[in-house]
Protein backbone atom coordinates (compact mmCIF):
# COMPACT_ATOMS: atom_id res chain seq x y z
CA UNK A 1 0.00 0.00 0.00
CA UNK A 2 1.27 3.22 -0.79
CA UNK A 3 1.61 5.99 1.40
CA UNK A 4 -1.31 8.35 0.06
CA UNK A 5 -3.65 5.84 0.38
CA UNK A 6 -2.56 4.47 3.61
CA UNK A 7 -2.91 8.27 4.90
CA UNK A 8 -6.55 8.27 3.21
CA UNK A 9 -7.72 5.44 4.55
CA UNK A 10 -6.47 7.15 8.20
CA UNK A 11 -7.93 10.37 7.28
CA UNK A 12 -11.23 8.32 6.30
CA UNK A 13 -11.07 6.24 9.25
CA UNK A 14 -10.10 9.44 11.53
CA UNK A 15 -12.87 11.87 10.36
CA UNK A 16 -15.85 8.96 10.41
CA UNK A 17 -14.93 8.28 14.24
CA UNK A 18 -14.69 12.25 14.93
CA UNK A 19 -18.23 12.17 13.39
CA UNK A 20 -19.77 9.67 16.11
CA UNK A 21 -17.90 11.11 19.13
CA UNK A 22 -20.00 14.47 17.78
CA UNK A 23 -23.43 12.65 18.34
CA UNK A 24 -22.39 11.09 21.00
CA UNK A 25 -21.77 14.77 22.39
CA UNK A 26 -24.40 16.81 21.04
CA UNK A 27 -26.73 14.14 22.30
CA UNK A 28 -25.50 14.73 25.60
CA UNK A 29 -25.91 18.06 25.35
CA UNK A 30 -29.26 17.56 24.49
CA UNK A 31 -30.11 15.24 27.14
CA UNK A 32 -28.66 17.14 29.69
CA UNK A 33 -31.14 20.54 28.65
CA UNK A 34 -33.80 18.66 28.07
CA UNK A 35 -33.63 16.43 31.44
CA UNK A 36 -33.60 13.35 29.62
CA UNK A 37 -31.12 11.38 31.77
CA UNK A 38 -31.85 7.85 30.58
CA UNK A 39 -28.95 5.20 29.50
CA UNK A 40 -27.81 6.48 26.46
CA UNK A 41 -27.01 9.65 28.18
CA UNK A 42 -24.77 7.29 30.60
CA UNK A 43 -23.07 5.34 27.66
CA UNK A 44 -22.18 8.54 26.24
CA UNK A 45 -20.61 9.74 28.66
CA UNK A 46 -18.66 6.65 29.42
CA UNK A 47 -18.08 6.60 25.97
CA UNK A 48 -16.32 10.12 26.26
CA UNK A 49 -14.10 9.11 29.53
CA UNK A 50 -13.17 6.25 27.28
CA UNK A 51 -11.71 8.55 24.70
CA UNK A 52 -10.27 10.87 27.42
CA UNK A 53 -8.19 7.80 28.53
CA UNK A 54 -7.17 7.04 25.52
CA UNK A 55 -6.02 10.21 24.46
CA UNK A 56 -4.28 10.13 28.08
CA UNK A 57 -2.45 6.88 27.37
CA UNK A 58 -0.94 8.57 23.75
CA UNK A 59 -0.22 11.73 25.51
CA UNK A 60 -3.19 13.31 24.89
CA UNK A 61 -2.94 12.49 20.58
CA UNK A 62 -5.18 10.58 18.82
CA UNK A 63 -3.63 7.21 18.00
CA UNK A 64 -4.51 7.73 14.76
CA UNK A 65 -2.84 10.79 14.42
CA UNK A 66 0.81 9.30 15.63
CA UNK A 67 0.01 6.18 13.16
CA UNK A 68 -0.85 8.82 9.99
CA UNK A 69 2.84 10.76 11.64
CA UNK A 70 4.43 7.74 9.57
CA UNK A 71 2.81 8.72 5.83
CA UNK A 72 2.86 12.44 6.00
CA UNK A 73 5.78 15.04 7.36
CA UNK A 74 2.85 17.93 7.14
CA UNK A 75 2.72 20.52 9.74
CA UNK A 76 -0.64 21.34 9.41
CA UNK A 77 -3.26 20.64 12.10
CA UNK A 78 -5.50 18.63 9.59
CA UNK A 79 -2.65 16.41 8.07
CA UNK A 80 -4.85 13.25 9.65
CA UNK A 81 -8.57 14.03 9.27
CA UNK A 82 -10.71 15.63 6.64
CA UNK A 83 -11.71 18.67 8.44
CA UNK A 84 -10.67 22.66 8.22
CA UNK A 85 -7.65 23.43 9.72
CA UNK A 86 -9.48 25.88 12.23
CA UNK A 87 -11.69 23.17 13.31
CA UNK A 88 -8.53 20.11 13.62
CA UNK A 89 -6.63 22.75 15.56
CA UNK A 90 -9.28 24.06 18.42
CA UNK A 91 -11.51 20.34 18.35
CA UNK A 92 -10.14 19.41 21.61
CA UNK A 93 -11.18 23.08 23.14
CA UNK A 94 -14.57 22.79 21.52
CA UNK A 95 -15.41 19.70 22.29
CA UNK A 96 -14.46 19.51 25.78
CA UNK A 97 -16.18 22.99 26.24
CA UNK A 98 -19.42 21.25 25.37
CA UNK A 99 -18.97 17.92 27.37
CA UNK A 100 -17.97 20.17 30.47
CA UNK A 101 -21.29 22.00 29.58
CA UNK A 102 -23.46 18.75 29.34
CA UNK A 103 -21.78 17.82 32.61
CA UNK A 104 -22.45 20.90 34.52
CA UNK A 105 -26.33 20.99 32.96
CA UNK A 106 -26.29 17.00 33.55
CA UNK A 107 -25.14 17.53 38.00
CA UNK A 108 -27.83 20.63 38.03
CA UNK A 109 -30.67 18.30 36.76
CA UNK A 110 -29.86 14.89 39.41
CA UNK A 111 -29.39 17.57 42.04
CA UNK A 112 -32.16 19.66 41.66
């Protein structure tokens, strides 16, 4: 396999799983606001601390990202997933933003 398709397929791979971790968020989000604390609520956010360890364990990178390090020497903050470079750059910031939210919305509701 040559190394532009190898980094595709990672790209590919990279961007669909970026795509379900943002349902999985927005939903929380959504359950949180909406007081709909039922299981899928719970498996997201296990789901999420199951990313965050992850991403602890690589030193807070993506494992994809260090395996797509091998088939590209680009600098750019979107070398490993097919999104804007604005949007691979601040991801981590926006997304843990919103969980934080969903977490602080989620405590309010089971202690109200």
């Amino acid at each position: 396999m040559n190394k532009h398709l190898a980094l595709s397929l990672i790209k590919g791979l990279h961007t669909l799983i970026w795509l379900f971790f943002n349902v999985v968020i927005f939903y929380l989000l959504y359950a949180a606001i909406t007081g709909r604390l039922d299981h899928w609520l719970w498996l997201g956010y296990g789901l999420i601390a199951l990313e965050g360890l992850v991403l602890l364990g690589f030193n807070f990178f993506c494992p994809l990202t260090i395996l797509a390090r091998q088939y590209s020497s680009s600098a750019a903050d979107n070398f490993d997933i097919y999104l804007p470079n604005w949007l691979a750059k601040n991801t981590k910031l926006i997304y843990t933003s919103l969980v934080l939210i969903s977490a602080i919305i989620t405590a309010y509701r089971l202690l109200k």
